[in-house]
Protein backbone atom coordinates (compact mmCIF):
# COMPACT_ATOMS: atom_id res chain seq x y z
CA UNK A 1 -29.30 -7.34 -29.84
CA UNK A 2 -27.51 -4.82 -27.57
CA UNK A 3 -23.89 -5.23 -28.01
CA UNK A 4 -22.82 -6.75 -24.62
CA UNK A 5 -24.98 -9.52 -25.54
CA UNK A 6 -22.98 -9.53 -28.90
CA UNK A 7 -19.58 -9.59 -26.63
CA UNK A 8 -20.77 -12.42 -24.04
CA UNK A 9 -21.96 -14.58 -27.06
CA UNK A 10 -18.77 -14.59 -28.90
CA UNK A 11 -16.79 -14.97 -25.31
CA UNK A 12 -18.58 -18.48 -24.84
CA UNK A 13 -18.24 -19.22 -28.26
CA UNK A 14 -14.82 -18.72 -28.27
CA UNK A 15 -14.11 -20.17 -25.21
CA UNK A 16 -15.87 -23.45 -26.12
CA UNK A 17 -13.66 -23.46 -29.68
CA UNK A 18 -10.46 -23.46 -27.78
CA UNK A 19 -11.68 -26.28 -26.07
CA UNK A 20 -12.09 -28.18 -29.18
CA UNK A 21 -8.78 -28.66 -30.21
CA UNK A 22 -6.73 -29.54 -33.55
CA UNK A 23 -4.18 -31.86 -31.44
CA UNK A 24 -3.93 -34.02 -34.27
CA UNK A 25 -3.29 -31.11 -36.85
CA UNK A 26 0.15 -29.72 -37.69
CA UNK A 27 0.46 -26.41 -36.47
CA UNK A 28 -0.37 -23.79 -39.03
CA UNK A 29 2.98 -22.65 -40.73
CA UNK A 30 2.81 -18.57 -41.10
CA UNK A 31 3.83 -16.57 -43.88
CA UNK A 32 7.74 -15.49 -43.56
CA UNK A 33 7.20 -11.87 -43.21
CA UNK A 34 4.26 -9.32 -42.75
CA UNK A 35 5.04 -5.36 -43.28
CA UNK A 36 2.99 -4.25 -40.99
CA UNK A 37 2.72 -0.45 -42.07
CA UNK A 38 1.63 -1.95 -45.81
CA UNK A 39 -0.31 -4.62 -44.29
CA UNK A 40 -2.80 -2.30 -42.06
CA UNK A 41 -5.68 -0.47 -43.42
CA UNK A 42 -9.23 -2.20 -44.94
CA UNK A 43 -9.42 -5.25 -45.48
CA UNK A 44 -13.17 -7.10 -46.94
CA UNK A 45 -14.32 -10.30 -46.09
CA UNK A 46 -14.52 -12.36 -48.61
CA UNK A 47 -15.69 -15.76 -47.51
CA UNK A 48 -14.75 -17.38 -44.03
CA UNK A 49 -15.70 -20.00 -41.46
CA UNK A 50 -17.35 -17.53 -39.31
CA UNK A 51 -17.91 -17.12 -35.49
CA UNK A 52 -21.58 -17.33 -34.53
CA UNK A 53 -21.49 -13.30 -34.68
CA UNK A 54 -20.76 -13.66 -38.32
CA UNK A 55 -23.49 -16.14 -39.44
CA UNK A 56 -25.20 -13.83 -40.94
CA UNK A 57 -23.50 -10.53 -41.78
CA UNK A 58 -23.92 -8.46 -44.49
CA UNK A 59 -20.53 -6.30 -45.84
CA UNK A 60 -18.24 -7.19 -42.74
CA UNK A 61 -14.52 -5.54 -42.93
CA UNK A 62 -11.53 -5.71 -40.89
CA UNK A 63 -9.77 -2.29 -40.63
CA UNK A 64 -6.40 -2.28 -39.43
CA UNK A 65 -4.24 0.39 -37.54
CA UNK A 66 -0.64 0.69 -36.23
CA UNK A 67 -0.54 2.44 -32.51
CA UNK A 68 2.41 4.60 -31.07
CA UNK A 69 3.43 1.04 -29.09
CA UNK A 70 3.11 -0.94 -31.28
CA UNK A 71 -0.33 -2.60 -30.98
CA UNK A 72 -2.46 -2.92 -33.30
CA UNK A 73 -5.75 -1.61 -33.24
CA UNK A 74 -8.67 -3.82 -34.82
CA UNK A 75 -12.52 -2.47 -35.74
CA UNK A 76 -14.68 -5.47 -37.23
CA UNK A 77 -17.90 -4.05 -38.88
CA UNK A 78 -20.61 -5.61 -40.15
CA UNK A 79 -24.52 -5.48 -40.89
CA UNK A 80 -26.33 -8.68 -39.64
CA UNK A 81 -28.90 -10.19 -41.95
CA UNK A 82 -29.10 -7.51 -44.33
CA UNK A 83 -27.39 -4.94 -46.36
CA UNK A 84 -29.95 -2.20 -45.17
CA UNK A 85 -29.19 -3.67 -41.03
CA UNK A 86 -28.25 -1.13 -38.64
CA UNK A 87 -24.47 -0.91 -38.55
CA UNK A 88 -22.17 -2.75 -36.02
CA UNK A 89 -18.73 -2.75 -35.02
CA UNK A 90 -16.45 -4.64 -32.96
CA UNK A 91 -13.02 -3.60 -31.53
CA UNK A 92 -10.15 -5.34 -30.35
CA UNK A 93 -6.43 -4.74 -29.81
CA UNK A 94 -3.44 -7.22 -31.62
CA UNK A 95 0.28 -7.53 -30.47
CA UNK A 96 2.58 -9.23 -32.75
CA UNK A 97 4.27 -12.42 -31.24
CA UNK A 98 7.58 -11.41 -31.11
CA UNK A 99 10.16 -13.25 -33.70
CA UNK A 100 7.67 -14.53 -36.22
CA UNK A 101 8.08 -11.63 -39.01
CA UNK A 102 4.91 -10.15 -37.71
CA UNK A 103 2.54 -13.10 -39.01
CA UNK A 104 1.25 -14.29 -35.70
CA UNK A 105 -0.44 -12.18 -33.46
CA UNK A 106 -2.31 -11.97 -30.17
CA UNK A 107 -5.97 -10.47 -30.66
CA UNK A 108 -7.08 -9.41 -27.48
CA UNK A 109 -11.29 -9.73 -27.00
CA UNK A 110 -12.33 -8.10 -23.88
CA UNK A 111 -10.14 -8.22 -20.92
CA UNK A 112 -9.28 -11.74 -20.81
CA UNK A 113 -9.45 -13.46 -23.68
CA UNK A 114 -6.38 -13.90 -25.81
CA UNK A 115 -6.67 -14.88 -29.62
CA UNK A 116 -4.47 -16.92 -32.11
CA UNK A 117 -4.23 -14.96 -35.30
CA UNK A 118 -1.91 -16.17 -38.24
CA UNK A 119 -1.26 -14.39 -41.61
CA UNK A 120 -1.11 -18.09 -43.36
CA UNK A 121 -0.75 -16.64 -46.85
CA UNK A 122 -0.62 -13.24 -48.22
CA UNK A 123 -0.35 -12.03 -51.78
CA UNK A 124 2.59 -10.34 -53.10
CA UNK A 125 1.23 -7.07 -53.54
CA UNK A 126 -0.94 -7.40 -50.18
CA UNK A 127 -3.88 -7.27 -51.90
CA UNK A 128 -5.16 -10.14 -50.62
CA UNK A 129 -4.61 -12.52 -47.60
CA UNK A 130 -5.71 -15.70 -45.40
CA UNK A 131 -5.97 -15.60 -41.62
CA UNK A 132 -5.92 -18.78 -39.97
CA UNK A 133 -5.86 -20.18 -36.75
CA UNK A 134 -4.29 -23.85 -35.75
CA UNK A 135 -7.53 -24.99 -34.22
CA UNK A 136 -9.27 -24.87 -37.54
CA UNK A 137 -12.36 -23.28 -36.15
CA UNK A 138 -11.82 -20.39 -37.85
CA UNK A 139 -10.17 -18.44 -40.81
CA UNK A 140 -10.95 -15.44 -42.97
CA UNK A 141 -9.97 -14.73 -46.53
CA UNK A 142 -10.12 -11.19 -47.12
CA UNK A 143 -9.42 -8.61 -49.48
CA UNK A 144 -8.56 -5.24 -50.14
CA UNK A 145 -11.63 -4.42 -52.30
CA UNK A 146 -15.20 -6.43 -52.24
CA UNK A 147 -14.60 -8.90 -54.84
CA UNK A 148 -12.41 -11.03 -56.47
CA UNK A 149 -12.48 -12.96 -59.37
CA UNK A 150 -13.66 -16.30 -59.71
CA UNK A 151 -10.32 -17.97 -60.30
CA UNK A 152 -8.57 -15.88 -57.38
CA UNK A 153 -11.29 -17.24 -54.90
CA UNK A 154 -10.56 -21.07 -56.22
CA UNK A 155 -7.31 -20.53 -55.14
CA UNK A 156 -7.26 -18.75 -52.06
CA UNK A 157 -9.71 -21.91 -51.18
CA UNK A 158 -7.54 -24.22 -52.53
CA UNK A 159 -4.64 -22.48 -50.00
CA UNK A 160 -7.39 -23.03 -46.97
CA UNK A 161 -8.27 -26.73 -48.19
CA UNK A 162 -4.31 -27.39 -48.10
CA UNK A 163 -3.87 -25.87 -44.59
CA UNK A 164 -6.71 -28.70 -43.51
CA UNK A 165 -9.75 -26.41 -43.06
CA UNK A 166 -12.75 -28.37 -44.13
CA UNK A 167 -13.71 -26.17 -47.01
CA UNK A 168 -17.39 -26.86 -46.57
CA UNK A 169 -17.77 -24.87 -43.42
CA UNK A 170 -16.75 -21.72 -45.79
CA UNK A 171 -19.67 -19.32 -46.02
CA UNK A 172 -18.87 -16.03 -49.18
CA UNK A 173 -19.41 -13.08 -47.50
CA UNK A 174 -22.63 -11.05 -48.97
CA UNK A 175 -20.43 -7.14 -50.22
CA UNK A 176 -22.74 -4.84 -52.06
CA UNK A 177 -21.29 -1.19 -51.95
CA UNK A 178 -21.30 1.70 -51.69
CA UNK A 179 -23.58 1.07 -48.83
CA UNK A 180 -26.59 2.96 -48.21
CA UNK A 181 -26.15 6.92 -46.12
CA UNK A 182 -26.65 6.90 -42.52
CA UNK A 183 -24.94 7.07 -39.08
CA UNK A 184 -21.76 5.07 -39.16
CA UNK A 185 -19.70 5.04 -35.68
CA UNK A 186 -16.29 6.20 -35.10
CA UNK A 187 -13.75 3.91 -35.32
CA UNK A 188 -10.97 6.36 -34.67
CA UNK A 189 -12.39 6.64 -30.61
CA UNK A 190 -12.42 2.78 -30.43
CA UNK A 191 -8.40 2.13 -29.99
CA UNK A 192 -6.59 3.78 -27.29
């Protein structure tokens, strides 16, 4: 699958999840304060409730990095259905929502489509974190390396269960590294 197809799918899928909304839900309450030099960097995906693009992926990681202006620059990779898959990546740009201590941003997907993206917990030592959203269609819970332990994980779920995510929907993220030798794209050409 060529990635425009990729970029359409996750549009409509996206676009049909804001539809479906969490009116009933409290809003998602966001950590107090994100550092955002120590926050950006790698980040491994643990476990989530994935978009449709991330059914099926095979070491996905969020890599993080502060622009001149102050955007953010985002590069998703990922393998899909195996660890020897050809390697993809996905870039976006983030703006922090100003006065929120840097927890909520803005992810922007294309050219028109504008993301909710909350830091709902963090770890002390930012070594590991929850991203939500309020509509509960989503959330990550990622990592700086690519595993935890056991009891970590129980409680990072028991964080997600609390913030009303059905915790069934979460699928663990297959991470097997180092990963095999091949071409791996630039994602130092992907941000402007």
């Amino acid at each position: 699958m060529n990635v425009r197809r990729v970029l359409v799918a996750l549009l409509a899928v996206l676009s049909l999840s804001a539809c479906h909304g969490a009116a009933a839900d409290k809003p998602i309450i966001p950590v107090a304060h994100v550092n955002l030099k120590r926050y950006m960097g790698r980040w491994y995906v643990i476990a989530a409730i994935p978009t449709s693009i991330e059914r099926n992926d095979y070491n996905p990681v969020e890599t993080y990095r502060l622009q001149p202006n102050g955007s953010i620059c985002t590069v998703f990779r990922f393998r899909r259905g195996s660890f020897a898959a050809r390697l993809h990546t996905v870039h976006s740009t983030a703006t922090v929502v100003p006065h929120t201590g840097n927890a909520q941003w803005k992810v922007h997907l294309f050219w028109l489509l504008r993301l909710q993206y909350l830091v709902g917990w963090l770890s002390p030592h930012y070594s590991r974190v929850i991203v939500a959203r309020d509509a509960r269609d989503y959330v990550w819970l990622m990592a700086r390396t690519p595993h935890i332990t056991a009891s970590q994980y129980r409680a990072m779920v028991a964080r997600v269960a609390a913030m009303g995510y059905n915790i069934k929907k979460l699928r663990k993220s297959p991470q097997r590294w180092p990963e095999p030798e091949g071409p791996r794209p630039s994602s130092a050409a992907l941000c402007r």
